[in-house]
N, C-alpha and C. Protein backbone atom coordinates (compact mmCIF):
# COMPACT_ATOMS: atom_id res chain seq x y z
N UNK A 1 152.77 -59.12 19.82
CA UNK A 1 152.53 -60.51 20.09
C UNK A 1 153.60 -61.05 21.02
N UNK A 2 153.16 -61.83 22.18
CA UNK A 2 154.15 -62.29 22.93
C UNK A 2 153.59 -64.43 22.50
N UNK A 3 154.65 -64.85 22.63
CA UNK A 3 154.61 -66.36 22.34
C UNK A 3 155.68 -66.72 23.53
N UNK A 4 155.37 -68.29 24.12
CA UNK A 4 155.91 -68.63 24.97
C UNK A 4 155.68 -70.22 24.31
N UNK A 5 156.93 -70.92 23.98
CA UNK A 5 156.86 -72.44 23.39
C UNK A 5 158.00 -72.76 23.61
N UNK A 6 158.45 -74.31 24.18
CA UNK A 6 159.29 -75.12 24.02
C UNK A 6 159.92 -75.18 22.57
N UNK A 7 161.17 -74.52 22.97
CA UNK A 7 161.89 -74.49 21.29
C UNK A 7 163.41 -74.98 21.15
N UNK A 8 163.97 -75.77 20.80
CA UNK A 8 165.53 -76.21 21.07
C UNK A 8 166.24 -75.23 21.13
N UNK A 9 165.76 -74.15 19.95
CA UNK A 9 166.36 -72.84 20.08
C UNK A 9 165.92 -71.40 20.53
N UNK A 10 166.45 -70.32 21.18
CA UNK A 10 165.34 -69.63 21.84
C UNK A 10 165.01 -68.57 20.00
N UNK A 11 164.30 -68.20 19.68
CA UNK A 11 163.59 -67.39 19.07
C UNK A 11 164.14 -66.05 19.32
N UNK A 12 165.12 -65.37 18.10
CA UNK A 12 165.53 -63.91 18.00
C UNK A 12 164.71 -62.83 17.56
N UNK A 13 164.12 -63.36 16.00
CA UNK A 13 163.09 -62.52 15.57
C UNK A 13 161.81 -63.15 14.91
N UNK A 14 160.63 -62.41 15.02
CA UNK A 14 159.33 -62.77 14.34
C UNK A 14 159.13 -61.99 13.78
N UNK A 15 158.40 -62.32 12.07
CA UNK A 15 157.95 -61.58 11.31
C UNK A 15 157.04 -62.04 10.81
N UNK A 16 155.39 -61.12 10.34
CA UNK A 16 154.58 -61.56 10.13
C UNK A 16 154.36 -60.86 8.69
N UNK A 17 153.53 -61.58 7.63
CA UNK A 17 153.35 -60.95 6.67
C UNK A 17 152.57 -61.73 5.73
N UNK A 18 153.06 -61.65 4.23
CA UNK A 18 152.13 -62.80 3.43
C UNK A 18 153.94 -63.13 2.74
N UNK A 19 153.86 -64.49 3.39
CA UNK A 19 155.54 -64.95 2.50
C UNK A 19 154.49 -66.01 1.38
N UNK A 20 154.41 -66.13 0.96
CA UNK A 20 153.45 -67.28 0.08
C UNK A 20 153.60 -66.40 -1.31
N UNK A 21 153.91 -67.21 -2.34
CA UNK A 21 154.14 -66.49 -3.87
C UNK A 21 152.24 -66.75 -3.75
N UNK A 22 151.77 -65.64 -4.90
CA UNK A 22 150.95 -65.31 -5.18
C UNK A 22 149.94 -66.16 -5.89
N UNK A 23 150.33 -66.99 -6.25
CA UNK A 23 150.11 -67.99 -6.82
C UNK A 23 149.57 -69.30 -6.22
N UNK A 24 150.04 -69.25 -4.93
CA UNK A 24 149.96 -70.48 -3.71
C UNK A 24 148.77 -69.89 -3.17
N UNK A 25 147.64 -70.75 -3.22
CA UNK A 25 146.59 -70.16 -2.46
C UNK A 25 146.41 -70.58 -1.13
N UNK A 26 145.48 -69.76 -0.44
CA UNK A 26 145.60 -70.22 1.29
C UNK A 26 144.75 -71.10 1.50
N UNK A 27 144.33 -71.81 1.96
CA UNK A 27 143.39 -72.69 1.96
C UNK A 27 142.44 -72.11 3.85
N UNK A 28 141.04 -72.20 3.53
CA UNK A 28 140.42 -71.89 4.51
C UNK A 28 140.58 -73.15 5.77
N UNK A 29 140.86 -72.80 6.54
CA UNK A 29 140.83 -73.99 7.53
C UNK A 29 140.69 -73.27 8.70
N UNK A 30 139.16 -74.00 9.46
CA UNK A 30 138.75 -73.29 10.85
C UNK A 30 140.00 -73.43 12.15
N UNK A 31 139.58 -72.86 12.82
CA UNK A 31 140.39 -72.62 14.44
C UNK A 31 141.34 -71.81 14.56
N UNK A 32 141.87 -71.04 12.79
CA UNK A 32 143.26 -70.39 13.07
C UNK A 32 142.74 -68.80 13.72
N UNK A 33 143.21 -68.08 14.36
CA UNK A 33 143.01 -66.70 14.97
C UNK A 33 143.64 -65.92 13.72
N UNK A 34 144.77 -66.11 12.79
CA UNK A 34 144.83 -64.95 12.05
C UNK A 34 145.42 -65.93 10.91
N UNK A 35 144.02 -66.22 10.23
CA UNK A 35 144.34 -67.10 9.04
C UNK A 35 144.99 -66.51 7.84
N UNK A 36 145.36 -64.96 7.94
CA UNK A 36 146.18 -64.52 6.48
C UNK A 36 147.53 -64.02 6.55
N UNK A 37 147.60 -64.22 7.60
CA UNK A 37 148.98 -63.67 8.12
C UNK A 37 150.53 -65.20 8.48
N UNK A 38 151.24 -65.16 7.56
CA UNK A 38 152.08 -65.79 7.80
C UNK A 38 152.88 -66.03 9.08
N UNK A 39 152.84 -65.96 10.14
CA UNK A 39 154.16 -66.03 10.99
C UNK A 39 155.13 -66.81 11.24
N UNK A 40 157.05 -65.95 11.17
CA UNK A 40 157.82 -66.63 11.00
C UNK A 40 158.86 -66.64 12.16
N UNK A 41 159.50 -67.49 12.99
CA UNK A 41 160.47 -67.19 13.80
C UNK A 41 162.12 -67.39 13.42
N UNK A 42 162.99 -66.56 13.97
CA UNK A 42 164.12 -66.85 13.35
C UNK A 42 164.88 -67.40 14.82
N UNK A 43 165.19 -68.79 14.87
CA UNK A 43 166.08 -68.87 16.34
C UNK A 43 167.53 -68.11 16.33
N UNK A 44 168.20 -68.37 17.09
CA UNK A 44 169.53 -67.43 17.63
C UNK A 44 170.88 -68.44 16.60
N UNK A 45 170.24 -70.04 16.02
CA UNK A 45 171.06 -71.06 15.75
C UNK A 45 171.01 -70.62 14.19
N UNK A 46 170.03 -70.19 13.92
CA UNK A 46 169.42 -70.11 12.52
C UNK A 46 168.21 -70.58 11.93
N UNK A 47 168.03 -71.92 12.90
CA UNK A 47 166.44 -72.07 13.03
C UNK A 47 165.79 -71.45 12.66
N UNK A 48 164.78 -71.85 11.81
CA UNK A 48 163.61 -71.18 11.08
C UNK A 48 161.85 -72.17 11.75
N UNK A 49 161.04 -71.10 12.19
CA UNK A 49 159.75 -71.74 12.48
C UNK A 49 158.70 -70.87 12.05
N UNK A 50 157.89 -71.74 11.78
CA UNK A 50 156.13 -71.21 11.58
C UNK A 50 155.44 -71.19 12.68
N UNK A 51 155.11 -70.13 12.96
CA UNK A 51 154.10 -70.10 14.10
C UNK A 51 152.87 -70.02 13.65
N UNK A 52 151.96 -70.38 14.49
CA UNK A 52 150.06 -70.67 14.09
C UNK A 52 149.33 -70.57 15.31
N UNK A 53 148.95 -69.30 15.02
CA UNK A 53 147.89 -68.98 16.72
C UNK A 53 146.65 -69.61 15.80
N UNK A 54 146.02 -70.58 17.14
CA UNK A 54 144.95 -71.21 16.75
C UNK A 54 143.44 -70.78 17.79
N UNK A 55 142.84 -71.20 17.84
CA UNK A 55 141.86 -71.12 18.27
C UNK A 55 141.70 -71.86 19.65
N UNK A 56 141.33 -71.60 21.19
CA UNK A 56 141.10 -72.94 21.82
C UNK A 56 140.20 -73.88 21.50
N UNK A 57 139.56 -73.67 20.37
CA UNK A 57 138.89 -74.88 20.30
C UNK A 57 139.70 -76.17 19.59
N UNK A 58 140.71 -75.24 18.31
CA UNK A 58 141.66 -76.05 17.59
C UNK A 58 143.03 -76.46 18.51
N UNK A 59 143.22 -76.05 19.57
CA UNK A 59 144.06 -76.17 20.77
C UNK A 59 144.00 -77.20 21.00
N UNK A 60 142.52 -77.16 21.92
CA UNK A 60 142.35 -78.63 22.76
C UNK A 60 142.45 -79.76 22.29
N UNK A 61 142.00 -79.64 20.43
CA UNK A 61 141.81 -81.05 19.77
C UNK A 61 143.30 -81.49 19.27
N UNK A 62 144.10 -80.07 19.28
CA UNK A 62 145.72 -80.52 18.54
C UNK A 62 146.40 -81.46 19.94
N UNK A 63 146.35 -80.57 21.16
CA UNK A 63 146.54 -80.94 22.10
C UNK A 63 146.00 -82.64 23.01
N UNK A 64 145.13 -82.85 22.56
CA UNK A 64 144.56 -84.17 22.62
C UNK A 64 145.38 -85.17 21.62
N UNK A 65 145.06 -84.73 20.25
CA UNK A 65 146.22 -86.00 19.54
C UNK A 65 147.19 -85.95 20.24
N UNK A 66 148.57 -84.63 20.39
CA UNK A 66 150.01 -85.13 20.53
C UNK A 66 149.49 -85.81 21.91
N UNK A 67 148.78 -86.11 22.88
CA UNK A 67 149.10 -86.65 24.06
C UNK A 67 148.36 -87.75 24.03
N UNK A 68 147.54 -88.32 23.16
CA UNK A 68 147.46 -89.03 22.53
C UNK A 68 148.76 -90.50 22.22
N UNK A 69 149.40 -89.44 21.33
CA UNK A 69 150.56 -90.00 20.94
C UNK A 69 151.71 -89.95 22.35
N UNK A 70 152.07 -89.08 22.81
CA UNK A 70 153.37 -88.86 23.58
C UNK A 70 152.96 -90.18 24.86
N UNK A 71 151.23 -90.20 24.96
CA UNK A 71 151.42 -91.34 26.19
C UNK A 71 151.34 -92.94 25.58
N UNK A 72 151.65 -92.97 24.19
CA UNK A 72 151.61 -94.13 23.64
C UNK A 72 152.75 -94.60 23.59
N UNK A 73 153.85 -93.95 23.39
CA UNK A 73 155.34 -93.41 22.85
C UNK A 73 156.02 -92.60 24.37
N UNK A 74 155.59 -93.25 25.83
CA UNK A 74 156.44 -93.13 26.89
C UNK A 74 157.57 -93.79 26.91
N UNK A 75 157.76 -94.60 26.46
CA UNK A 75 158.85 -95.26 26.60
C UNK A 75 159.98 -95.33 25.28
N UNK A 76 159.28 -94.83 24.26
CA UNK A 76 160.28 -94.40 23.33
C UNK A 76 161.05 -93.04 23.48
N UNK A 77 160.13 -92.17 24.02
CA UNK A 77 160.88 -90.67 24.51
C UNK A 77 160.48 -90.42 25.41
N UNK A 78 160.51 -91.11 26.82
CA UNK A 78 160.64 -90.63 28.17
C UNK A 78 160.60 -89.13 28.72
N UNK A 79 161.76 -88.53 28.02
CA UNK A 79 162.10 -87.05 28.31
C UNK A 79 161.16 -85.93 27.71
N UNK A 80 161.06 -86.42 26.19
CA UNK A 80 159.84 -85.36 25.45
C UNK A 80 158.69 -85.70 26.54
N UNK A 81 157.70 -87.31 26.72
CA UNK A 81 156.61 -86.82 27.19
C UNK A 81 156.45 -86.56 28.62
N UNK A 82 157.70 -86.73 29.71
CA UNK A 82 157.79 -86.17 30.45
C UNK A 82 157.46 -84.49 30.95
N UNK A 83 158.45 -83.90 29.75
CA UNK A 83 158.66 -82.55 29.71
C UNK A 83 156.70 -82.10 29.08
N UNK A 84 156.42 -82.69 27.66
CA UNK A 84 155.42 -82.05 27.60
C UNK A 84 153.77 -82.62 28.18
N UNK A 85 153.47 -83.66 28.98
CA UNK A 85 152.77 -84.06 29.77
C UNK A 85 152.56 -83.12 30.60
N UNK A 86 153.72 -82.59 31.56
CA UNK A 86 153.90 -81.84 32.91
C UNK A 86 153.79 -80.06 32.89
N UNK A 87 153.91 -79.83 32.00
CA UNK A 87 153.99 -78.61 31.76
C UNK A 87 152.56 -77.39 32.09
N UNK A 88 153.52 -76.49 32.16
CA UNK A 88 152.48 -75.45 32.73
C UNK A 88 151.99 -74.91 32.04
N UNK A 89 151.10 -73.75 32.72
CA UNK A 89 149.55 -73.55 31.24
C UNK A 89 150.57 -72.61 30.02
N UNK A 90 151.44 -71.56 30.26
CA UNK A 90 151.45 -71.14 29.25
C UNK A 90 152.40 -72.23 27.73
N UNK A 91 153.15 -72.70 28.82
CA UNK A 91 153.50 -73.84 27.45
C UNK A 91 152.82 -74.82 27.24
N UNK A 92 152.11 -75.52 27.81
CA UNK A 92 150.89 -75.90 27.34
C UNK A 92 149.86 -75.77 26.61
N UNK A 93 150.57 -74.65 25.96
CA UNK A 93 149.83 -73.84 24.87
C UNK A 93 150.01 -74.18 23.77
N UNK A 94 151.46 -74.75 23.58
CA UNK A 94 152.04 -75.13 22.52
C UNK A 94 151.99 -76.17 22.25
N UNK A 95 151.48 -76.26 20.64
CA UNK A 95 151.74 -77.78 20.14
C UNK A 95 152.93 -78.39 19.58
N UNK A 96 153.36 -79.13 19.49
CA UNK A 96 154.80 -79.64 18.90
C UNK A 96 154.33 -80.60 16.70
N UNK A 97 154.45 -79.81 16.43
CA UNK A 97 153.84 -79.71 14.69
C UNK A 97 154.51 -80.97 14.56
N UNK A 98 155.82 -81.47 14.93
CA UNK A 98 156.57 -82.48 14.48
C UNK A 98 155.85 -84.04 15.19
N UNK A 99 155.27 -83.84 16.53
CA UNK A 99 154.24 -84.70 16.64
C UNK A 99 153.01 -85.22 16.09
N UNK A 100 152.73 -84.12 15.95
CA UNK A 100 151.17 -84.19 14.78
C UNK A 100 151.48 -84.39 13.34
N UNK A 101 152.55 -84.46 12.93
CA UNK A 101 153.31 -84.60 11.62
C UNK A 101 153.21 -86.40 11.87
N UNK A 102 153.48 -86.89 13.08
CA UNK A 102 153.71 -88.85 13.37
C UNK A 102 152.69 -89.16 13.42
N UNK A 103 151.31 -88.28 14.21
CA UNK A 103 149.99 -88.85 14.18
C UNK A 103 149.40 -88.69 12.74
N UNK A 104 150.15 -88.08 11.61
CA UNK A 104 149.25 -87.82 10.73
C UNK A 104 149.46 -89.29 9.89
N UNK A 105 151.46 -89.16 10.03
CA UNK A 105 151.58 -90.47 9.33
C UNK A 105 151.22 -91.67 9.63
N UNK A 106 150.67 -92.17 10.85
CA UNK A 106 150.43 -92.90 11.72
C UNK A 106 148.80 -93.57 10.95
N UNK A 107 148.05 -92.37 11.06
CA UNK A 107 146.68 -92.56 9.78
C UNK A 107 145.92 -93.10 10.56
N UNK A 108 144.73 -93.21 9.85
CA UNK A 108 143.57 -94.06 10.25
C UNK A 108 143.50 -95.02 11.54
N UNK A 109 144.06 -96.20 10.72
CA UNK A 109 144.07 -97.43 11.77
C UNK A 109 144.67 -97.41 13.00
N UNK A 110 145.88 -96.32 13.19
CA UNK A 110 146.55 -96.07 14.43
C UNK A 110 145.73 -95.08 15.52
N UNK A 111 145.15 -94.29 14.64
CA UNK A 111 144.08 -93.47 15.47
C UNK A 111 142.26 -93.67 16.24
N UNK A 112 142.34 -95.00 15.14
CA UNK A 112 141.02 -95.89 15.42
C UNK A 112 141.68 -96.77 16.60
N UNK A 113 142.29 -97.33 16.29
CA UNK A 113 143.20 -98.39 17.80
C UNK A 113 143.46 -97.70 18.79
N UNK A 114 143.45 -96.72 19.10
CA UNK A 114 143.43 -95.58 20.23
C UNK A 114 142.80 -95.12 20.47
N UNK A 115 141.99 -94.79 19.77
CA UNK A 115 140.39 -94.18 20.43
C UNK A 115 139.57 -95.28 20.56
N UNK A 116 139.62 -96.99 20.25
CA UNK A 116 138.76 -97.84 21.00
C UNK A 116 139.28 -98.16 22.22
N UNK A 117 140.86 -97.87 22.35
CA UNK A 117 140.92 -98.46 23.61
C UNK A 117 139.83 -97.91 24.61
N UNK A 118 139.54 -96.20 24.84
CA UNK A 118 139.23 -95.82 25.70
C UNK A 118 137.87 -95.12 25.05
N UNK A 119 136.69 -95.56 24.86
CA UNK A 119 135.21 -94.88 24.26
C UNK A 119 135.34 -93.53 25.07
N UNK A 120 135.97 -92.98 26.67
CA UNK A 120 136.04 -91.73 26.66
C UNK A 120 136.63 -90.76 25.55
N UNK A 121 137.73 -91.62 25.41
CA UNK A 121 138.40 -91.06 24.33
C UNK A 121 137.94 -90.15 23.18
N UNK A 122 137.23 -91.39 22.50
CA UNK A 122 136.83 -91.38 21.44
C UNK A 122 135.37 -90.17 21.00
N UNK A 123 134.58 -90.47 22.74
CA UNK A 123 133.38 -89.14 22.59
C UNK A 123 134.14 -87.50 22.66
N UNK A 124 135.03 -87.98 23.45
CA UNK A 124 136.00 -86.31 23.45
C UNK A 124 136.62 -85.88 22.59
N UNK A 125 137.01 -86.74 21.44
CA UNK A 125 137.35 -86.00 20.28
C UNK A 125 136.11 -85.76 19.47
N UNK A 126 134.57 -86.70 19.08
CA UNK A 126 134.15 -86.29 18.52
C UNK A 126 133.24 -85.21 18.83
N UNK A 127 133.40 -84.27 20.40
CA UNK A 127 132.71 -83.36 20.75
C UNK A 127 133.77 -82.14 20.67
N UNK A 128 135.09 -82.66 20.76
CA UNK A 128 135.91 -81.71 19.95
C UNK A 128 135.88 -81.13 18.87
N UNK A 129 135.40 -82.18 17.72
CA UNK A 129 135.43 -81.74 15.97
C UNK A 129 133.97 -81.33 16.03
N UNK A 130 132.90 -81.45 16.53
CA UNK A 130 131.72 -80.72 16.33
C UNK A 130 131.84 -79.23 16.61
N UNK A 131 132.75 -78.98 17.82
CA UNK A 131 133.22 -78.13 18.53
C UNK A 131 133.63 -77.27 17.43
N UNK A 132 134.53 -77.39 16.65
CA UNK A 132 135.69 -77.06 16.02
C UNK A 132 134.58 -76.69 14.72
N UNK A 133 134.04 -77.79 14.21
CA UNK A 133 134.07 -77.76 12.39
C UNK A 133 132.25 -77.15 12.73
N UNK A 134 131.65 -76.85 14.08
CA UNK A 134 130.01 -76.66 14.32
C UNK A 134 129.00 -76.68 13.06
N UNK A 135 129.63 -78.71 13.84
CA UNK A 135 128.67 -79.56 12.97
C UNK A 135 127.80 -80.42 13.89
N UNK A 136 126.64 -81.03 13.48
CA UNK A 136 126.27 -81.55 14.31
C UNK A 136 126.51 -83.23 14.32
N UNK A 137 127.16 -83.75 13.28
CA UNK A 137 127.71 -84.56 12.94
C UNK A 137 128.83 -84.76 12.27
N UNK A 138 130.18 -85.22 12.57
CA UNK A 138 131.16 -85.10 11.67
C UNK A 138 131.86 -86.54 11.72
N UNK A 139 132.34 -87.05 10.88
CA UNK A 139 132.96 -88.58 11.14
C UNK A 139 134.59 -88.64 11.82
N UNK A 140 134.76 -88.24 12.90
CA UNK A 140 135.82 -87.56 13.52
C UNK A 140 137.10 -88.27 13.29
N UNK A 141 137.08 -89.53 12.98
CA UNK A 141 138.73 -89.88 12.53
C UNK A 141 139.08 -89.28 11.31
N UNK A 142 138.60 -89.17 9.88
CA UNK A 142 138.48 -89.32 8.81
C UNK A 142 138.58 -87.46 8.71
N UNK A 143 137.68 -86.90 9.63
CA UNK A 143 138.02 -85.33 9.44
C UNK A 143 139.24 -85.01 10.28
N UNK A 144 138.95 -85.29 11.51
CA UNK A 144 140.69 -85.16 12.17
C UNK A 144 141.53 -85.38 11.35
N UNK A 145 141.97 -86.14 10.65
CA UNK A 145 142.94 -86.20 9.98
C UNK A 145 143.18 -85.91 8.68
N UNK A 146 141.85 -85.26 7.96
CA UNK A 146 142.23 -84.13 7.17
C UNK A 146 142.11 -82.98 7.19
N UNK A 147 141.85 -82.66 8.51
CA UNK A 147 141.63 -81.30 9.00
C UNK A 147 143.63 -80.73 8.98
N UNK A 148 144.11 -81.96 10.11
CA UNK A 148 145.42 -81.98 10.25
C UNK A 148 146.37 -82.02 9.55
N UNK A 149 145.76 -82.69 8.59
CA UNK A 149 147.04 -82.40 6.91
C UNK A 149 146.62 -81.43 6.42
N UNK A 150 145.98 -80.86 6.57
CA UNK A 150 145.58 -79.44 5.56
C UNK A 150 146.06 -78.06 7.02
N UNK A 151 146.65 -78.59 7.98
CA UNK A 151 146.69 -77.51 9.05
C UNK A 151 148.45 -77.55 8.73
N UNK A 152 148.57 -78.87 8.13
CA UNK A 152 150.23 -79.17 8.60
C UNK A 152 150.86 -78.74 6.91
N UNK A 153 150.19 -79.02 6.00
CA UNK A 153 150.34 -79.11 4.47
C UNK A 153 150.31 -77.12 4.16
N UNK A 154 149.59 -76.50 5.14
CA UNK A 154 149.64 -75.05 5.25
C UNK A 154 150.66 -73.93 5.57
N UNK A 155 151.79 -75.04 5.23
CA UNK A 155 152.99 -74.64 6.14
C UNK A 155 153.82 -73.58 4.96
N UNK A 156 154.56 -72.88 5.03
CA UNK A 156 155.33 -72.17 3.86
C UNK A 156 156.19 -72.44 3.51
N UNK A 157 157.21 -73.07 4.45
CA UNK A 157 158.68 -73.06 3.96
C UNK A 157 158.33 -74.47 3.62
């Protein structure tokens, strides 16, 4: 496996396996590419990360919230949505978990106020989650965002 992500720290070692006590069950959740397999990174600082190869379909829609958020929040972090706005395809690959961690807390009403601004918006995510959950109807704020706590709540450490 090769990975390429914006990381404060660069990444020494990855290990994949089942770290989860036996007891902790996995929960099924669509878009992941290798839903039983834990992956862990160790940075060079000591940094510890979870990695999650997803699906492009679960890509585009993770990728839509944080920019979502990062172009709401230009002027609170200039430099983050600078850096991840602009970026090229292979880091563009990467989602930033700690963003989607603000859209989760953010909830409902923050995600409804953003998707009326722009009704493009709003049809592109819900042709995203049909995409994703192949449904032919899904109530896309309300599943987005428990799709996303159960993607983020999946975490090990």
């Amino acid at each position: 496996m090769v990975f390429e992500a914006p990381c404060p720290s660069s990444i020494s070692r990855i290990k994949c396996g089942q770290f989860r006590p036996p007891w902790h069950g996995r929960p099924k959740i669509p878009g992941l590419l290798v839903p039983d397999v834990d992956i862990i990174g160790a940075g060079f600082d000591g940094t510890i990360y979870q990695l999650t190869i997803v699906t492009d379909k679960a890509l585009r829609l993770l990728r839509f919230l944080e920019n979502l958020y990062l172009k709401e929040n230009k002027y609170n972090a200039p430099d983050l949505v600078q850096t991840r706005l602009n970026e090229s395809p292979p880091q563009a690959r990467a989602i930033d978990g700690n963003v989607l961690k603000i859209v989760l807390d953010l909830g409902q009403s923050w995600l409804k106020m953003r998707l009326q601004e722009s009704k493009n918006d709003e049809q592109m995510l819900e042709e995203m989650m049909r995409a994703l959950f192949d449904a032919s109807s899904v109530s896309a704020v309300e599943t987005v965002l428990s799709y996303l706590k159960n993607l983020l709540d999946c975490v090990v450490l």
